[in-house]
C-alpha atoms as a PDB file:
ATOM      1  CA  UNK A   1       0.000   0.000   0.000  1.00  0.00           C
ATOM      2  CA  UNK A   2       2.577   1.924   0.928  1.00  0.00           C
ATOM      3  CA  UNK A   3       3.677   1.973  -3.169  1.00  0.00           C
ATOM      4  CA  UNK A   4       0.810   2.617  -4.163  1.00  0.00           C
ATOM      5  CA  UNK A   5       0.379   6.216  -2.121  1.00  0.00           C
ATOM      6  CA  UNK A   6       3.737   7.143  -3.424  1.00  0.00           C
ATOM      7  CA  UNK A   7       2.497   6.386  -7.118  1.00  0.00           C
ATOM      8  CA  UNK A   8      -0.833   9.000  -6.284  1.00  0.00           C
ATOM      9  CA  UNK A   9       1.608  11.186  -5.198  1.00  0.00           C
ATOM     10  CA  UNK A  10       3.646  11.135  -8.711  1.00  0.00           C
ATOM     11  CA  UNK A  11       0.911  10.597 -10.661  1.00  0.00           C
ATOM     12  CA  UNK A  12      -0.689  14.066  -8.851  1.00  0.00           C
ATOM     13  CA  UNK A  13       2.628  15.947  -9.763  1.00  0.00           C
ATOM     14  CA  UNK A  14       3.201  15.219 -13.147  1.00  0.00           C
ATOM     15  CA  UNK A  15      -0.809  16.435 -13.732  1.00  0.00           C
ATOM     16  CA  UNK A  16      -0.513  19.597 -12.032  1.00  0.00           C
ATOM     17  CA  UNK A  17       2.709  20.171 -13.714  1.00  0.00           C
ATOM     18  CA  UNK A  18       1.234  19.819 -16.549  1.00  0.00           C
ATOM     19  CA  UNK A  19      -1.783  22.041 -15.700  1.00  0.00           C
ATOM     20  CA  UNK A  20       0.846  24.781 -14.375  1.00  0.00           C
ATOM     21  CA  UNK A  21       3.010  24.760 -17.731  1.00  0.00           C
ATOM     22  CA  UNK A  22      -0.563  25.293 -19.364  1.00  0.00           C
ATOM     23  CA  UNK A  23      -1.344  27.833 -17.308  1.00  0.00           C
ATOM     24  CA  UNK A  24       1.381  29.588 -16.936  1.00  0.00           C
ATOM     25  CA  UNK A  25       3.661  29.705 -20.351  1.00  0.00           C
ATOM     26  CA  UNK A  26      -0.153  29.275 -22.417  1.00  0.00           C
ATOM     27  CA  UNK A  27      -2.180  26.721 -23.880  1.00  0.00           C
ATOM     28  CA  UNK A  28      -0.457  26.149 -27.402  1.00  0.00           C
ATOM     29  CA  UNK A  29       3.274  25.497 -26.247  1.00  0.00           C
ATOM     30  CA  UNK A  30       1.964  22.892 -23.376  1.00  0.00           C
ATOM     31  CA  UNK A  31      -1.133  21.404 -24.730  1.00  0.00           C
ATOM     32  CA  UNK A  32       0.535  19.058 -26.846  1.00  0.00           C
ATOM     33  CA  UNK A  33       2.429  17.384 -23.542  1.00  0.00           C
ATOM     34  CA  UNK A  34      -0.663  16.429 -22.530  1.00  0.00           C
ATOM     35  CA  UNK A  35      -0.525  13.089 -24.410  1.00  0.00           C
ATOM     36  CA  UNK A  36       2.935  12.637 -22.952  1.00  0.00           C
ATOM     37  CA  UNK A  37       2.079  13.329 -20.032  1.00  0.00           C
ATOM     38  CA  UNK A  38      -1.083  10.825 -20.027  1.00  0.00           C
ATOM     39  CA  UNK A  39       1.435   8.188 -20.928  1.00  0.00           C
ATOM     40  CA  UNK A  40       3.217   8.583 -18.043  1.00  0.00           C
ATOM     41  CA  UNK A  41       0.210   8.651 -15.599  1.00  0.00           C
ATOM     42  CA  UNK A  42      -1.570   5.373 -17.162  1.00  0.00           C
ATOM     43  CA  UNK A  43       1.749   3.948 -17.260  1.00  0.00           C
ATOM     44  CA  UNK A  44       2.407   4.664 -13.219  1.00  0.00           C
ATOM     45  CA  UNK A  45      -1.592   3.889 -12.319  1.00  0.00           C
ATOM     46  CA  UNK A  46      -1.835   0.591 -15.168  1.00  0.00           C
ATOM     47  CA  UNK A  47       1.677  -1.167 -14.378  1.00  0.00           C
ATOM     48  CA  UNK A  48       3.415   0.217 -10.911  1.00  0.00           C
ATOM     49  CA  UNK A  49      -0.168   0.411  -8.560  1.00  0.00           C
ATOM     50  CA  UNK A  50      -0.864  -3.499  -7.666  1.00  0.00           C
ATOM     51  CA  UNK A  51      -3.113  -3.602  -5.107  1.00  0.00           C
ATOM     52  CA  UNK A  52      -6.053  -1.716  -6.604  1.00  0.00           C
ATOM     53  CA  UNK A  53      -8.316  -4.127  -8.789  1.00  0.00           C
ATOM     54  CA  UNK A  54      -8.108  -3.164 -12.774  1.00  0.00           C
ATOM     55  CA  UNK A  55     -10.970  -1.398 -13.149  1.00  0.00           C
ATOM     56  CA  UNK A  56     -10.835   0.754  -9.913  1.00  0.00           C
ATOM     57  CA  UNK A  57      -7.487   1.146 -11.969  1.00  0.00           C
ATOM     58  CA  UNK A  58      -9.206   2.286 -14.824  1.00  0.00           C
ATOM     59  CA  UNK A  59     -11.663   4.713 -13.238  1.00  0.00           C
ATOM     60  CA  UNK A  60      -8.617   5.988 -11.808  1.00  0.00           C
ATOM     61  CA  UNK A  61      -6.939   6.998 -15.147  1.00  0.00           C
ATOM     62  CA  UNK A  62      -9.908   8.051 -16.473  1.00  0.00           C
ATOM     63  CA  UNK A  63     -11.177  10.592 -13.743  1.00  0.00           C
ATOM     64  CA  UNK A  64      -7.462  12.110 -14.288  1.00  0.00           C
ATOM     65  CA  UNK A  65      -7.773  12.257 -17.782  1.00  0.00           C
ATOM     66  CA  UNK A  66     -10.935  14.418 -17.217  1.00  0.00           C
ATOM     67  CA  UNK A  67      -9.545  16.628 -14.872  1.00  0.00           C
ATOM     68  CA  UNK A  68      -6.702  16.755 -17.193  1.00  0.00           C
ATOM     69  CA  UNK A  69      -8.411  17.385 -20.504  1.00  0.00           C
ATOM     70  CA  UNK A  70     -11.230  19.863 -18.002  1.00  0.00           C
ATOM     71  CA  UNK A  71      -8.366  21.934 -16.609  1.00  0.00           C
ATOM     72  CA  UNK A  72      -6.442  22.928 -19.745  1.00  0.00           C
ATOM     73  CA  UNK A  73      -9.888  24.051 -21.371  1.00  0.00           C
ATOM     74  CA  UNK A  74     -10.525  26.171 -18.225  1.00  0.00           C
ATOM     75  CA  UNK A  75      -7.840  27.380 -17.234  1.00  0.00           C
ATOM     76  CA  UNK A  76      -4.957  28.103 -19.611  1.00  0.00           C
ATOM     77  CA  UNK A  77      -4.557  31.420 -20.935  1.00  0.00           C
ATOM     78  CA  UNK A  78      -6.394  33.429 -23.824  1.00  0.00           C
ATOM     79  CA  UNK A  79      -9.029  32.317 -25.717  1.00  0.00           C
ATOM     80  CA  UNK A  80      -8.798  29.435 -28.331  1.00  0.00           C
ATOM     81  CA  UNK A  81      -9.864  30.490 -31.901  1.00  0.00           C
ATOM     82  CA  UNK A  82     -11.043  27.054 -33.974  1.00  0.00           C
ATOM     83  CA  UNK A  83      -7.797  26.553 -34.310  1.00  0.00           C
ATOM     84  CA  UNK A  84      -6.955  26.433 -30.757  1.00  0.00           C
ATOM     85  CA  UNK A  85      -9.816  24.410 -30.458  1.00  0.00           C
ATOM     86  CA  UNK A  86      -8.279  21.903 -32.823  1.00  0.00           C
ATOM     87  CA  UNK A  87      -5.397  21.593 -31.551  1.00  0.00           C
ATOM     88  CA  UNK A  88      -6.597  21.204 -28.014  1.00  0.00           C
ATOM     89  CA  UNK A  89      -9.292  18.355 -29.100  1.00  0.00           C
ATOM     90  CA  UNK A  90      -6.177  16.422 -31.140  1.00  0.00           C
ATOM     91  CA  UNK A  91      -3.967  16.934 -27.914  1.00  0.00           C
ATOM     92  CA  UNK A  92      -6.924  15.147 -26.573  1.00  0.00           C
ATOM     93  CA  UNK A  93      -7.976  12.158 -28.485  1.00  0.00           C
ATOM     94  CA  UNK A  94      -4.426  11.382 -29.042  1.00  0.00           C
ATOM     95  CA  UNK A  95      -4.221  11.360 -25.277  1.00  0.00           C
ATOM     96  CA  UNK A  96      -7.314   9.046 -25.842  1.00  0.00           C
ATOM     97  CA  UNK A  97      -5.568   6.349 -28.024  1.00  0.00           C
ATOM     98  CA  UNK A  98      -2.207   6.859 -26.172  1.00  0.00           C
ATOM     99  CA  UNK A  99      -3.757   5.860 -22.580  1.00  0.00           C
ATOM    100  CA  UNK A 100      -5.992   2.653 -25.093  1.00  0.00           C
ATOM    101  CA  UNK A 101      -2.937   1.402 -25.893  1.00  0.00           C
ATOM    102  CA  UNK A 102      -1.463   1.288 -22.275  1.00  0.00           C
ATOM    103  CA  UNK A 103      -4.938  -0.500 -21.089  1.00  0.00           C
ATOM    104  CA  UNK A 104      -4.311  -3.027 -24.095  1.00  0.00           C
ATOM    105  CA  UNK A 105      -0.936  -3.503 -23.441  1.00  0.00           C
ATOM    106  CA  UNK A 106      -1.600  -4.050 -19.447  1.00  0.00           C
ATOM    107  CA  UNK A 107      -4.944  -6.353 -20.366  1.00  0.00           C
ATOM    108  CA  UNK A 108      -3.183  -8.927 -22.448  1.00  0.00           C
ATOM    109  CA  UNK A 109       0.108  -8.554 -22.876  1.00  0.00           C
ATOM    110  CA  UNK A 110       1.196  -8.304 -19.143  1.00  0.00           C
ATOM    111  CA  UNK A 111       2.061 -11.487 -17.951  1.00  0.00           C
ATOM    112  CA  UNK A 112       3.062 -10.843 -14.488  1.00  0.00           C
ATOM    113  CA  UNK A 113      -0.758  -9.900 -13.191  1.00  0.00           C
ATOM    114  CA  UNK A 114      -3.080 -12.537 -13.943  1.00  0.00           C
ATOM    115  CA  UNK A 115      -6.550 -10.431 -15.021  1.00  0.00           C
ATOM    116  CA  UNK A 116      -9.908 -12.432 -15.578  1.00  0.00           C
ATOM    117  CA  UNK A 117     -11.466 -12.283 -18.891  1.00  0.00           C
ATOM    118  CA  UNK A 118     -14.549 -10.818 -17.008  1.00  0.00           C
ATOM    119  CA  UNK A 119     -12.703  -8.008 -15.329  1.00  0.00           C
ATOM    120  CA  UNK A 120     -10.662  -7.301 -18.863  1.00  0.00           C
ATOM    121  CA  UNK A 121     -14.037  -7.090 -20.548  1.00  0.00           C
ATOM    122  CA  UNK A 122     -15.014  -4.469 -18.223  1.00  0.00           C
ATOM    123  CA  UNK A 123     -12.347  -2.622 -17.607  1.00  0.00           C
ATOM    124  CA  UNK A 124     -12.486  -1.949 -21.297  1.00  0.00           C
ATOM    125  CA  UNK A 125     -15.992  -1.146 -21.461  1.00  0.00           C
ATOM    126  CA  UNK A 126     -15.798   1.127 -17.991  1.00  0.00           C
ATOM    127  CA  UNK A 127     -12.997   3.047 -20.428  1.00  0.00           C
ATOM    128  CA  UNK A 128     -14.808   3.376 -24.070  1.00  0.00           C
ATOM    129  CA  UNK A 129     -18.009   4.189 -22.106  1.00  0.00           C
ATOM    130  CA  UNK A 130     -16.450   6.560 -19.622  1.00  0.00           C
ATOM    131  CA  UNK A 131     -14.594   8.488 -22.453  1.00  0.00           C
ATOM    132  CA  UNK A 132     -17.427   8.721 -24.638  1.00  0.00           C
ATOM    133  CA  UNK A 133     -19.496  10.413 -21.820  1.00  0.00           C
ATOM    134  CA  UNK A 134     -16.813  12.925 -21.625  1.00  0.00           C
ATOM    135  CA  UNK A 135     -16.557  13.606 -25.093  1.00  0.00           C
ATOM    136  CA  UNK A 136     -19.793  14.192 -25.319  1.00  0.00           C
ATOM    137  CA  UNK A 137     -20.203  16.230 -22.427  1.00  0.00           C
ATOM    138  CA  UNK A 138     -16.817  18.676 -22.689  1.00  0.00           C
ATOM    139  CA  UNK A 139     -16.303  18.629 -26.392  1.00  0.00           C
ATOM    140  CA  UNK A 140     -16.440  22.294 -27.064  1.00  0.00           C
ATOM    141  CA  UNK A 141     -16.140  23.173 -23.209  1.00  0.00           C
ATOM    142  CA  UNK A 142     -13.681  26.326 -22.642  1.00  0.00           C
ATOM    143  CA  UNK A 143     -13.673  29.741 -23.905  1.00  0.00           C
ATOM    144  CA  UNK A 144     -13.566  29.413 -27.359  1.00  0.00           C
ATOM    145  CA  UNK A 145     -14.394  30.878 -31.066  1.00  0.00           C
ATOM    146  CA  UNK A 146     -18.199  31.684 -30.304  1.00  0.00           C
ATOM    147  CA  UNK A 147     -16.905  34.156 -27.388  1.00  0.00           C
ATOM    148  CA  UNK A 148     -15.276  36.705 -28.925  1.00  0.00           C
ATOM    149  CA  UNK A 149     -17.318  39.877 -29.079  1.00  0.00           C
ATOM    150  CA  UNK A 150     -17.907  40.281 -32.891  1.00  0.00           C
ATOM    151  CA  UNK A 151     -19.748  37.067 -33.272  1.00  0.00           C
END
């Protein structure tokens, strides 16, 4: 257990480092580490934390992938254009497949943790269902194109 705490703890400071660059130094220099550092945090919650069950795992990784994805739409500086919007929304989904791939390569390829079929099935529905909810929900969330005063 005693791992696993010092994993939250990493896992908490690469996100708000992360949110801080964002914040701090803007929103088009640092967005695109978000996929980097998404790798990093499925990688620490997926393969070092052993004493959580696999989908507790994957709520996990996906609650910080919202409040990752959530705080650089709120709270880095300026407003995004469409472009900005773009780019933020690719930073996103390729977040998306980057944190898939971990979950895949953790599910069957990892052959040090023995996972039931059951829990792999739902581990992998808990993600595709949990991520669509949020891409549905906080799509266009953030100040964007349709705020500027001319429109």
């Amino acid at each position: 257990m005693e791992k696993d705490k010092r994993v939250i703890i990493v896992v908490a400071a690469v996100l708000l480092a992360n949110l801080m660059l964002a914040y701090f130094f803007g929103a088009n220099s640092f967005v695109l580490l978000s996929p980097l550092s998404l790798g990093i945090i499925s990688y620490l919650v997926f393969f070092e934390m052993q004493k959580i069950r696999m989908h507790y795992r994957v709520i996990l990784n996906i609650g910080l992938m919202f409040v990752l994805d959530i705080g650089i739409k709120q709270l880095s500086g300026g407003t995004f254009d469409q472009v900005g919007q773009v780019i933020t929304q690719l930073s996103f989904y390729g977040a998306v497949v980057i944190v898939f791939v971990v979950l895949m390569i953790k599910l069957f390829a990892n052959l040090n943790e023995e996972i039931p079929l059951k829990e792999k099935a739902f581990s992998i529905l808990i993600y595709l269902t949990l991520t669509f909810i949020e891409l549905y929900l906080f799509n266009s969330l953030g100040p964007g194109w349709n705020y500027y005063h001319w429109n």
